[in-house]
N, C-alpha and C. Protein backbone atom coordinates (compact mmCIF):
# COMPACT_ATOMS: atom_id res chain seq x y z
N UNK A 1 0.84 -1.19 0.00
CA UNK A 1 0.00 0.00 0.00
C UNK A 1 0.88 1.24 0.00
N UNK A 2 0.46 2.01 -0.56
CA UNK A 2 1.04 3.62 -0.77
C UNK A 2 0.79 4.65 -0.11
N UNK A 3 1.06 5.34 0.53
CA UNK A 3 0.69 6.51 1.66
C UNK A 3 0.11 7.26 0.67
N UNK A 4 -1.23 7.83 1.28
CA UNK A 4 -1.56 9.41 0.17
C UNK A 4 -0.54 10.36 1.06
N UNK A 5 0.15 11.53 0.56
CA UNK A 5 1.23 11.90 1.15
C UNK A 5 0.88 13.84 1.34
N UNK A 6 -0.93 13.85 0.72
CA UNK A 6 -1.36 15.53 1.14
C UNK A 6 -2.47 15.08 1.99
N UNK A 7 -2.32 16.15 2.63
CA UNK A 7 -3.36 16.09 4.27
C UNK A 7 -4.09 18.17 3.90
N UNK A 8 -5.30 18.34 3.93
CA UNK A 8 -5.89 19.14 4.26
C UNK A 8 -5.71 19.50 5.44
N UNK A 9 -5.22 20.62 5.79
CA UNK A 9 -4.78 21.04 7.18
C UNK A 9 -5.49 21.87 7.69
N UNK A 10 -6.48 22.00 8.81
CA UNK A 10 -7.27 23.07 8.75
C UNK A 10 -7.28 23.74 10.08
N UNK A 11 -6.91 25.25 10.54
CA UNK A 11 -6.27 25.85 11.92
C UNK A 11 -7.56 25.69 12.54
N UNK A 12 -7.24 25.60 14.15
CA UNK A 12 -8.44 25.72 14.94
C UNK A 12 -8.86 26.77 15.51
N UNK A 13 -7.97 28.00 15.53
CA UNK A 13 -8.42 29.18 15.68
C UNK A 13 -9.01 30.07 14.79
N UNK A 14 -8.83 30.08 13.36
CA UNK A 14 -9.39 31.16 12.23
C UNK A 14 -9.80 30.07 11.19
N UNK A 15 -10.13 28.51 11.45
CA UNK A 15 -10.55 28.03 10.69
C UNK A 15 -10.28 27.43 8.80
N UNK A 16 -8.66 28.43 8.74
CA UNK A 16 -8.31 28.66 7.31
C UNK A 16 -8.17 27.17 7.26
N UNK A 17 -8.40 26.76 5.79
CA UNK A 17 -7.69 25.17 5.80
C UNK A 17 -6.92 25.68 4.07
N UNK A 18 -5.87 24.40 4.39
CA UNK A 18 -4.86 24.63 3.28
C UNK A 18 -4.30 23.26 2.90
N UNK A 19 -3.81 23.27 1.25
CA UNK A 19 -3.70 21.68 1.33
C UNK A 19 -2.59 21.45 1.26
N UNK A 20 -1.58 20.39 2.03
CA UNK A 20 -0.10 20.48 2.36
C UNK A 20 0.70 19.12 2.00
N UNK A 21 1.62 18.88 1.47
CA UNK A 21 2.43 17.70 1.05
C UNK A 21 2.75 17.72 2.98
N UNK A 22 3.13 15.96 3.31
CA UNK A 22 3.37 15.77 4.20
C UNK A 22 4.55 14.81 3.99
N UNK A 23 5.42 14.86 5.12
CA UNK A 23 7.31 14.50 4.59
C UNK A 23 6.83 12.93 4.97
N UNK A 24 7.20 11.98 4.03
CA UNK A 24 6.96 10.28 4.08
C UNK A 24 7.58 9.63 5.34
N UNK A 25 8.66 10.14 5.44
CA UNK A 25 9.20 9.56 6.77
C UNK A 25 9.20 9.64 8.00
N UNK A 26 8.97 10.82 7.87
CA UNK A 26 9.20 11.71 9.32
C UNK A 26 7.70 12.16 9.79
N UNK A 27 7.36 13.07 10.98
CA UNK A 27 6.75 13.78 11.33
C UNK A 27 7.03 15.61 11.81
N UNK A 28 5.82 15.83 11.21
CA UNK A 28 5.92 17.51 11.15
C UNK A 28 5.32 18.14 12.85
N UNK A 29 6.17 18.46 13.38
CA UNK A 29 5.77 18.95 14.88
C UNK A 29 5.05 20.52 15.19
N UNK A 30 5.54 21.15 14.16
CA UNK A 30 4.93 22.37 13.86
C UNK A 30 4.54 23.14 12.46
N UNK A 31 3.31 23.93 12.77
CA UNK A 31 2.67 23.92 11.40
C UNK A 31 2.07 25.65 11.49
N UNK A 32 2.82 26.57 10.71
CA UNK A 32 1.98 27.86 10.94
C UNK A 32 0.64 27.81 9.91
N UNK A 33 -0.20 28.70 10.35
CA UNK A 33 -1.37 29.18 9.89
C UNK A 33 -0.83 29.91 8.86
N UNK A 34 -1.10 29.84 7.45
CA UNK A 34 -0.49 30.65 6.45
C UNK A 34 -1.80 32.30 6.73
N UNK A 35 -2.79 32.15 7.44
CA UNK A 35 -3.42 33.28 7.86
C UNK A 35 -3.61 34.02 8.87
N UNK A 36 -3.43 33.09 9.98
CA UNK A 36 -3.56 33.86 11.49
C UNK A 36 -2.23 33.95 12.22
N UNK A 37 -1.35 32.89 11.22
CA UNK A 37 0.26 32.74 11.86
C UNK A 37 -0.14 32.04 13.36
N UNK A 38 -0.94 31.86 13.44
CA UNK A 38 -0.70 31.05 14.75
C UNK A 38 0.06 29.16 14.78
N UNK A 39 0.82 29.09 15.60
CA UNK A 39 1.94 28.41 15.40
C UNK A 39 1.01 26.97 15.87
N UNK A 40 0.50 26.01 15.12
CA UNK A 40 0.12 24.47 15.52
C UNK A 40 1.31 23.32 16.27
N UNK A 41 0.81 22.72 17.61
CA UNK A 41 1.40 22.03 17.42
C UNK A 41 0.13 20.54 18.10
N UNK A 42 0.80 19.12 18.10
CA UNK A 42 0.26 18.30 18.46
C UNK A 42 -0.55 17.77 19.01
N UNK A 43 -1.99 18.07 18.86
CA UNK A 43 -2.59 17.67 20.28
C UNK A 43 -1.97 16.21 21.26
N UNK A 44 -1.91 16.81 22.43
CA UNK A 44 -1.90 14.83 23.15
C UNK A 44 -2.28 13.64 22.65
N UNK A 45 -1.13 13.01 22.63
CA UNK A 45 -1.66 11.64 22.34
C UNK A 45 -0.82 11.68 20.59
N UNK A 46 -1.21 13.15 19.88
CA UNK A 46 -0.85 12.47 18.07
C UNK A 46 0.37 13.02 18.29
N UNK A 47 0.89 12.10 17.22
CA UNK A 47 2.36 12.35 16.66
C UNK A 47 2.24 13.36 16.10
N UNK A 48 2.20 13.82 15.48
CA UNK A 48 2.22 15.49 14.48
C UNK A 48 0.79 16.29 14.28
N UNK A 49 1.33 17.28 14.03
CA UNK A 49 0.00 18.43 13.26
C UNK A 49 -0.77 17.73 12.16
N UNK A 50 -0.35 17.00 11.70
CA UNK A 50 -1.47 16.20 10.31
C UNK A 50 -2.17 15.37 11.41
N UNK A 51 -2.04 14.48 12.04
CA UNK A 51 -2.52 13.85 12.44
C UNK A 51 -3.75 14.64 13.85
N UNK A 52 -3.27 15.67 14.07
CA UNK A 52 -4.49 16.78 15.01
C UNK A 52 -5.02 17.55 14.13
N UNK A 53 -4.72 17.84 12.81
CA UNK A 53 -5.69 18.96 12.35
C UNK A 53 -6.08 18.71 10.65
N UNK A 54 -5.69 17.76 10.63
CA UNK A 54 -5.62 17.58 8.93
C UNK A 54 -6.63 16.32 8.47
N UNK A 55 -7.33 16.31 7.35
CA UNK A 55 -7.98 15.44 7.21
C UNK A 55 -6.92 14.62 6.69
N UNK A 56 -5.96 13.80 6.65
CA UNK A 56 -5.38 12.43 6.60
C UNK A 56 -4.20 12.63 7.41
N UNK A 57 -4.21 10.97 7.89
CA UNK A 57 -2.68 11.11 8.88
C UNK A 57 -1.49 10.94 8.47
N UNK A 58 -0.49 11.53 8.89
CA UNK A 58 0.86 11.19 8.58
C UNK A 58 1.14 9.78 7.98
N UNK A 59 1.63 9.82 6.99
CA UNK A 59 2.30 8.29 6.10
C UNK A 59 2.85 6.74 7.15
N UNK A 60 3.49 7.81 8.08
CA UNK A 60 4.37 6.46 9.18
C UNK A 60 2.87 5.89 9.35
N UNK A 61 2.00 6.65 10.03
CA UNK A 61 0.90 6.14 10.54
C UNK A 61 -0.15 5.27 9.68
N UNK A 62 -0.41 5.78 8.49
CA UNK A 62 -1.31 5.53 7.32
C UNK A 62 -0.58 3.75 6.76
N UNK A 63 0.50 3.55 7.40
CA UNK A 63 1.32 2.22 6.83
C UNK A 63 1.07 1.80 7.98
N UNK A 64 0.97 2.14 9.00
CA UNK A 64 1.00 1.20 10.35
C UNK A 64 2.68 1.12 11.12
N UNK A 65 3.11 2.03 10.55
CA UNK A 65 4.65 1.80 11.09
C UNK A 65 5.23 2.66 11.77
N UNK A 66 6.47 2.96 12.76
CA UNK A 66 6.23 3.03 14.19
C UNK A 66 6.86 4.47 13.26
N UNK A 67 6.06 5.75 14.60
CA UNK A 67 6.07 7.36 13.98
C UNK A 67 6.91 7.76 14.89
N UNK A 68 8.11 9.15 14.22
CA UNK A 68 8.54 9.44 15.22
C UNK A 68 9.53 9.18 16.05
């Protein structure tokens, strides 16, 4: 199986959503608002900003393989 590798990212303060390539290997820990600049990071519990604010999760995750 193939990771889809863009996640819709959408801020929780001004609501902007934007659509973002996400890095295959790794995880993204911080994510600015290209509108409110407010700086995203992880909710508890997820490995990255795709995985708290984005409609698809990070690739490590989307394979089942260990994130992070």
């Amino acid at each position: 199986m193939k990771a889809k590798l863009t996640s819709e990212i959408t801020c929780p303060d001004c609501g902007h959503r934007e659509m973002e390539t996400m890095p295959e290997d790794s995880c993204q820990y911080f994510y600015e608002c290209k509108n409110c600049k407010v700086l995203l990071k992880p909710k508890h519990g997820d490995c990255c900003v795709f995985c708290s604010y984005g409609d698809t999760q990070c690739p490590p995750i989307q394979l089942d393989q260990s994130c992070c």
